[in-house]
N, C-alpha and C. Protein backbone atom coordinates (compact mmCIF):
# COMPACT_ATOMS: atom_id res chain seq x y z
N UNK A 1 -46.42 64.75 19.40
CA UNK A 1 -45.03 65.09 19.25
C UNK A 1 -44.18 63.84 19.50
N UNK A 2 -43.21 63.75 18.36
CA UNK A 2 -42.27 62.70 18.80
C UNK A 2 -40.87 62.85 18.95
N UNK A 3 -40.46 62.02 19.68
CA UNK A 3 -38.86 62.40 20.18
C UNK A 3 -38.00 61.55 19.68
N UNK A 4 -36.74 61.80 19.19
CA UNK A 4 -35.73 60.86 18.89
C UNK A 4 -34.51 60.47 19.76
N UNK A 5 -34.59 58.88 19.83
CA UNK A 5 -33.37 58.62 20.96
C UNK A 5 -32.57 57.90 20.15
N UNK A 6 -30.84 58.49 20.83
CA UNK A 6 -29.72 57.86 20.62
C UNK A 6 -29.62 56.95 21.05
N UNK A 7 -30.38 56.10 21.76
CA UNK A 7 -30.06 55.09 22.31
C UNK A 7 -29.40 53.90 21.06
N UNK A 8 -28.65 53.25 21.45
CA UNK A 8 -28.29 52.01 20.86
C UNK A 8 -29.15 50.77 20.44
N UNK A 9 -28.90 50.61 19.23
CA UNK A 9 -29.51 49.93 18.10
C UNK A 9 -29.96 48.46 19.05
N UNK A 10 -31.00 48.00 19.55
CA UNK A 10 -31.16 46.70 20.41
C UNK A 10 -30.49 45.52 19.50
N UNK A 11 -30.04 45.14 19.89
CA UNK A 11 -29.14 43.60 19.82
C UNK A 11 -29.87 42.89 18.50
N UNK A 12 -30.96 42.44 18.75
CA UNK A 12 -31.99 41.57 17.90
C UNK A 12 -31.86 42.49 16.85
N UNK A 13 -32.00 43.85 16.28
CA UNK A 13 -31.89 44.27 15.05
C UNK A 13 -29.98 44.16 14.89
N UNK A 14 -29.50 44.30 15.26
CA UNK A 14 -28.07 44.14 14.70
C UNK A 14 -27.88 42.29 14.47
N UNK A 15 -28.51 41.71 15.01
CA UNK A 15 -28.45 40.15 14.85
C UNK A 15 -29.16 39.91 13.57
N UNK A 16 -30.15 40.54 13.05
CA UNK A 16 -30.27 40.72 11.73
C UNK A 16 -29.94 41.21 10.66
N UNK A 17 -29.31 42.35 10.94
CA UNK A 17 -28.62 42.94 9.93
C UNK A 17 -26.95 42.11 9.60
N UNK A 18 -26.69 41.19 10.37
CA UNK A 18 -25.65 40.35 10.55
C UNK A 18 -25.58 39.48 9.56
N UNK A 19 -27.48 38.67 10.03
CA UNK A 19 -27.57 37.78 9.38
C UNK A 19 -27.65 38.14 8.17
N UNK A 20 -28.45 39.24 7.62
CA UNK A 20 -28.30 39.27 6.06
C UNK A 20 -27.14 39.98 5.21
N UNK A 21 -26.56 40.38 6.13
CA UNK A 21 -24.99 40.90 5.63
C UNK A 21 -24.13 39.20 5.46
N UNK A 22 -24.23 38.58 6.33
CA UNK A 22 -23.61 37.52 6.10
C UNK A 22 -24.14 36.49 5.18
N UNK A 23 -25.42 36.65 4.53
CA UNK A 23 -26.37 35.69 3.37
C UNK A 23 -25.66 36.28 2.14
N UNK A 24 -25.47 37.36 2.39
CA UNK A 24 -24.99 38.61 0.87
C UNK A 24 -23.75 38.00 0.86
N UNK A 25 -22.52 37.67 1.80
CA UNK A 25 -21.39 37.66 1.39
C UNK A 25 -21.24 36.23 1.25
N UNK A 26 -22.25 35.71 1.84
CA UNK A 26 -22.02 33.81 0.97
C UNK A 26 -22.15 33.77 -0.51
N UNK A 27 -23.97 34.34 -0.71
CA UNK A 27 -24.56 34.27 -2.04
C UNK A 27 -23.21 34.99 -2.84
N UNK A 28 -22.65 36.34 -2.43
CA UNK A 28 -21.41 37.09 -3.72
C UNK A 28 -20.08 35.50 -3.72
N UNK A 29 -20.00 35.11 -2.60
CA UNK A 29 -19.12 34.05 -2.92
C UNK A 29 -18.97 32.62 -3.87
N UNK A 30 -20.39 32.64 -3.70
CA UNK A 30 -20.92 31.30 -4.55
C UNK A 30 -20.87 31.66 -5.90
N UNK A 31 -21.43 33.28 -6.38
CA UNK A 31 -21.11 33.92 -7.46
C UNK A 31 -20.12 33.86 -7.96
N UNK A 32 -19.40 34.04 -7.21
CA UNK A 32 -17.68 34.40 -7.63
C UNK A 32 -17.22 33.16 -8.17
N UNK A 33 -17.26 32.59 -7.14
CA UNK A 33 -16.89 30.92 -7.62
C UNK A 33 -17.83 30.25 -8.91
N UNK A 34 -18.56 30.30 -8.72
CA UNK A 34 -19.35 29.94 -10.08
C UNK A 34 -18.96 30.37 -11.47
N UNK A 35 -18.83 31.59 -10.79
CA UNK A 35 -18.41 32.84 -12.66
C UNK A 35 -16.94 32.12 -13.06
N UNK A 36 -16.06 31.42 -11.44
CA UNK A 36 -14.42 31.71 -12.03
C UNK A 36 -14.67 29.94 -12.54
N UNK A 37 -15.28 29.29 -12.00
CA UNK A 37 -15.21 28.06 -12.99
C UNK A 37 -15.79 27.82 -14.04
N UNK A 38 -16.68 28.55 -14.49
CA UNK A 38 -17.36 28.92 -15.85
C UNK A 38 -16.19 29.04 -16.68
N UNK A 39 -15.66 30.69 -16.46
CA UNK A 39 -14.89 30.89 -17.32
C UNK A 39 -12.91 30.17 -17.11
N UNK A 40 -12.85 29.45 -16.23
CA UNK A 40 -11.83 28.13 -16.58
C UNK A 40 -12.65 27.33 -17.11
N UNK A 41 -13.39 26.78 -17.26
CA UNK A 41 -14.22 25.78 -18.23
C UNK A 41 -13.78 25.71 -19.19
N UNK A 42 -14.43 27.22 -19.78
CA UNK A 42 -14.16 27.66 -21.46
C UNK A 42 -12.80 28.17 -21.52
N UNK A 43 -11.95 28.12 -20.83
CA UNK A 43 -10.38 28.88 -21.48
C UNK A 43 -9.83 26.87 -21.48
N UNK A 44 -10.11 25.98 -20.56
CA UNK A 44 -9.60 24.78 -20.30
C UNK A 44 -10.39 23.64 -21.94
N UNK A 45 -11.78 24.36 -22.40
CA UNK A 45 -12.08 23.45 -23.51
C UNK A 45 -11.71 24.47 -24.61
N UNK A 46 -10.99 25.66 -24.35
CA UNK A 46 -10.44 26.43 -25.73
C UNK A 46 -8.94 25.58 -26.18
N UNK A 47 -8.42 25.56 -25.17
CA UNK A 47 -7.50 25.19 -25.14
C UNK A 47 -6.91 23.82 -25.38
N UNK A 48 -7.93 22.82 -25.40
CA UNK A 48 -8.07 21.58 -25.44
C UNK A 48 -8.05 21.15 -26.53
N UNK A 49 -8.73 22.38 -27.51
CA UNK A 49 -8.92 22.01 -28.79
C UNK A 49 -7.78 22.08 -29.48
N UNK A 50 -6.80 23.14 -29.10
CA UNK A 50 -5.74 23.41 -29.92
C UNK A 50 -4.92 21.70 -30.41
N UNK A 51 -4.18 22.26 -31.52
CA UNK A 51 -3.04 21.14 -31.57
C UNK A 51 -1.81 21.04 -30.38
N UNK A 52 -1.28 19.72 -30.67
CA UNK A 52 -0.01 19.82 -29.72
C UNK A 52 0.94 21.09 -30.07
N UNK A 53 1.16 21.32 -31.43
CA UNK A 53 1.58 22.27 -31.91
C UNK A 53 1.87 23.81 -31.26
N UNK A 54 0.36 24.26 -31.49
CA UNK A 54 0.02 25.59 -30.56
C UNK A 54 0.18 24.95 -29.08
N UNK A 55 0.15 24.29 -28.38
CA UNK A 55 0.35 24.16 -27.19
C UNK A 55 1.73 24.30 -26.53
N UNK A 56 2.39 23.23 -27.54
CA UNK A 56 3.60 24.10 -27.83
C UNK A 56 4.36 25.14 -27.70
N UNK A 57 3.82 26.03 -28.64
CA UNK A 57 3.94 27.64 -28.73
C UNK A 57 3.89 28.12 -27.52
N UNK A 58 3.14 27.95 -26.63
CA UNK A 58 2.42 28.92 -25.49
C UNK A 58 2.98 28.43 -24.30
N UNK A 59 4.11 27.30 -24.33
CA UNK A 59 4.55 26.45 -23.37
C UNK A 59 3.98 25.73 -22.51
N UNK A 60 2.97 24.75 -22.56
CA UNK A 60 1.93 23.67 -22.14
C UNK A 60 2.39 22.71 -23.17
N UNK A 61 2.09 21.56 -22.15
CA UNK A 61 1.56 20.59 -22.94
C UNK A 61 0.03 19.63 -22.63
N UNK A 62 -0.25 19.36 -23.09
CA UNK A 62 -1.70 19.00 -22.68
C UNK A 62 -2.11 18.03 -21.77
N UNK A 63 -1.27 17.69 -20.86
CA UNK A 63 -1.43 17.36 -19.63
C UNK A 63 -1.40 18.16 -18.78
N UNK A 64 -1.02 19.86 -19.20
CA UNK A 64 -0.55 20.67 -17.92
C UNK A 64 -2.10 21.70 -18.10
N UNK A 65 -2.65 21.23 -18.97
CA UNK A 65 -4.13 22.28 -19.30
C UNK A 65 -4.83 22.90 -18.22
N UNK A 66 -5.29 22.24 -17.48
CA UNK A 66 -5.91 22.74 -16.11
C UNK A 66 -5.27 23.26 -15.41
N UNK A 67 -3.66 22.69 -15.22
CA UNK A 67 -3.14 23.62 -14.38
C UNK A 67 -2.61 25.13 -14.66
N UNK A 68 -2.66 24.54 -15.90
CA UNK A 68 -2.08 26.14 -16.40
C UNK A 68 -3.31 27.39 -16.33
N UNK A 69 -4.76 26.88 -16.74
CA UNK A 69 -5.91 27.72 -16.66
C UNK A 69 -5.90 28.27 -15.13
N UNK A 70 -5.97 26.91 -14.38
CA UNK A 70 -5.57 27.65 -12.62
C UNK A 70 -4.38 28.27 -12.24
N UNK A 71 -3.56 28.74 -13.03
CA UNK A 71 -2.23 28.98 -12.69
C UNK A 71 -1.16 28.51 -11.55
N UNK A 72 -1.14 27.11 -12.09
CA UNK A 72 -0.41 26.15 -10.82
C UNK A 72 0.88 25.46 -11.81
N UNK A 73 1.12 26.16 -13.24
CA UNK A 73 2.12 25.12 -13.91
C UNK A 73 3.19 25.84 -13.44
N UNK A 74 3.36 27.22 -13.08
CA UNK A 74 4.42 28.10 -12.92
C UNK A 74 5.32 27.36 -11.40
N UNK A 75 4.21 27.41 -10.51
CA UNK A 75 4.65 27.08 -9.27
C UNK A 75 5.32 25.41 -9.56
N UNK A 76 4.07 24.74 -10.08
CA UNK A 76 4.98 23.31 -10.34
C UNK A 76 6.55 23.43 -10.74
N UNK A 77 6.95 23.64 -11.74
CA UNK A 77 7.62 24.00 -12.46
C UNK A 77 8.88 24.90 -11.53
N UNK A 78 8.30 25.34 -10.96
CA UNK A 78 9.63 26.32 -9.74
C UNK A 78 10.04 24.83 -9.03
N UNK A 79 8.89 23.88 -8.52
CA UNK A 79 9.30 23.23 -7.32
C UNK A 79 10.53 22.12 -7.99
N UNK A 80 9.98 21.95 -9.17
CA UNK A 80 10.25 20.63 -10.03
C UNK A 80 12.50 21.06 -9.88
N UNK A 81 12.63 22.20 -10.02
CA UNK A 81 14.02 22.20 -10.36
C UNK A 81 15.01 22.48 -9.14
């Protein structure tokens, strides 16, 4: 016959479940970051290609490319005036 105790979870298993809760939320971070410079990559060499023209259009100019993919031309642009 066996008995079940409430006792509290010993230390050393919560120090593990720590540790791999905290491996999971690095590894999802590195993910994250990886996926979001991927896809600025490809919106920063879509965009690269265009003419001055279309750049134009969309209010960039092609010095502001990166910042605009990171969304930092808006803020520039506030400070600038």
């Amino acid at each position: 016959m066996s008995t079940m105790s409430n006792a509290p979870t010993a230390p050393q298993d919560l120090a593990e479940h720590s540790w791999v809760r905290d491996l999971g939320a690095t590894l999802n971070r590195w993910c994250v970051a990886y996926l979001t410079w991927r896809i600025e990559r490809a919106a920063i060499i879509q965009l690269g290609s265009m003419s001055d023209r279309q750049l134009q259009d969309i209010g960039i100019s092609r010095s502001e490319i990166a910042s605009a993919v990171r969304g930092k031309v808006e803020r520039i642009r506030a400070l600038s005036c």
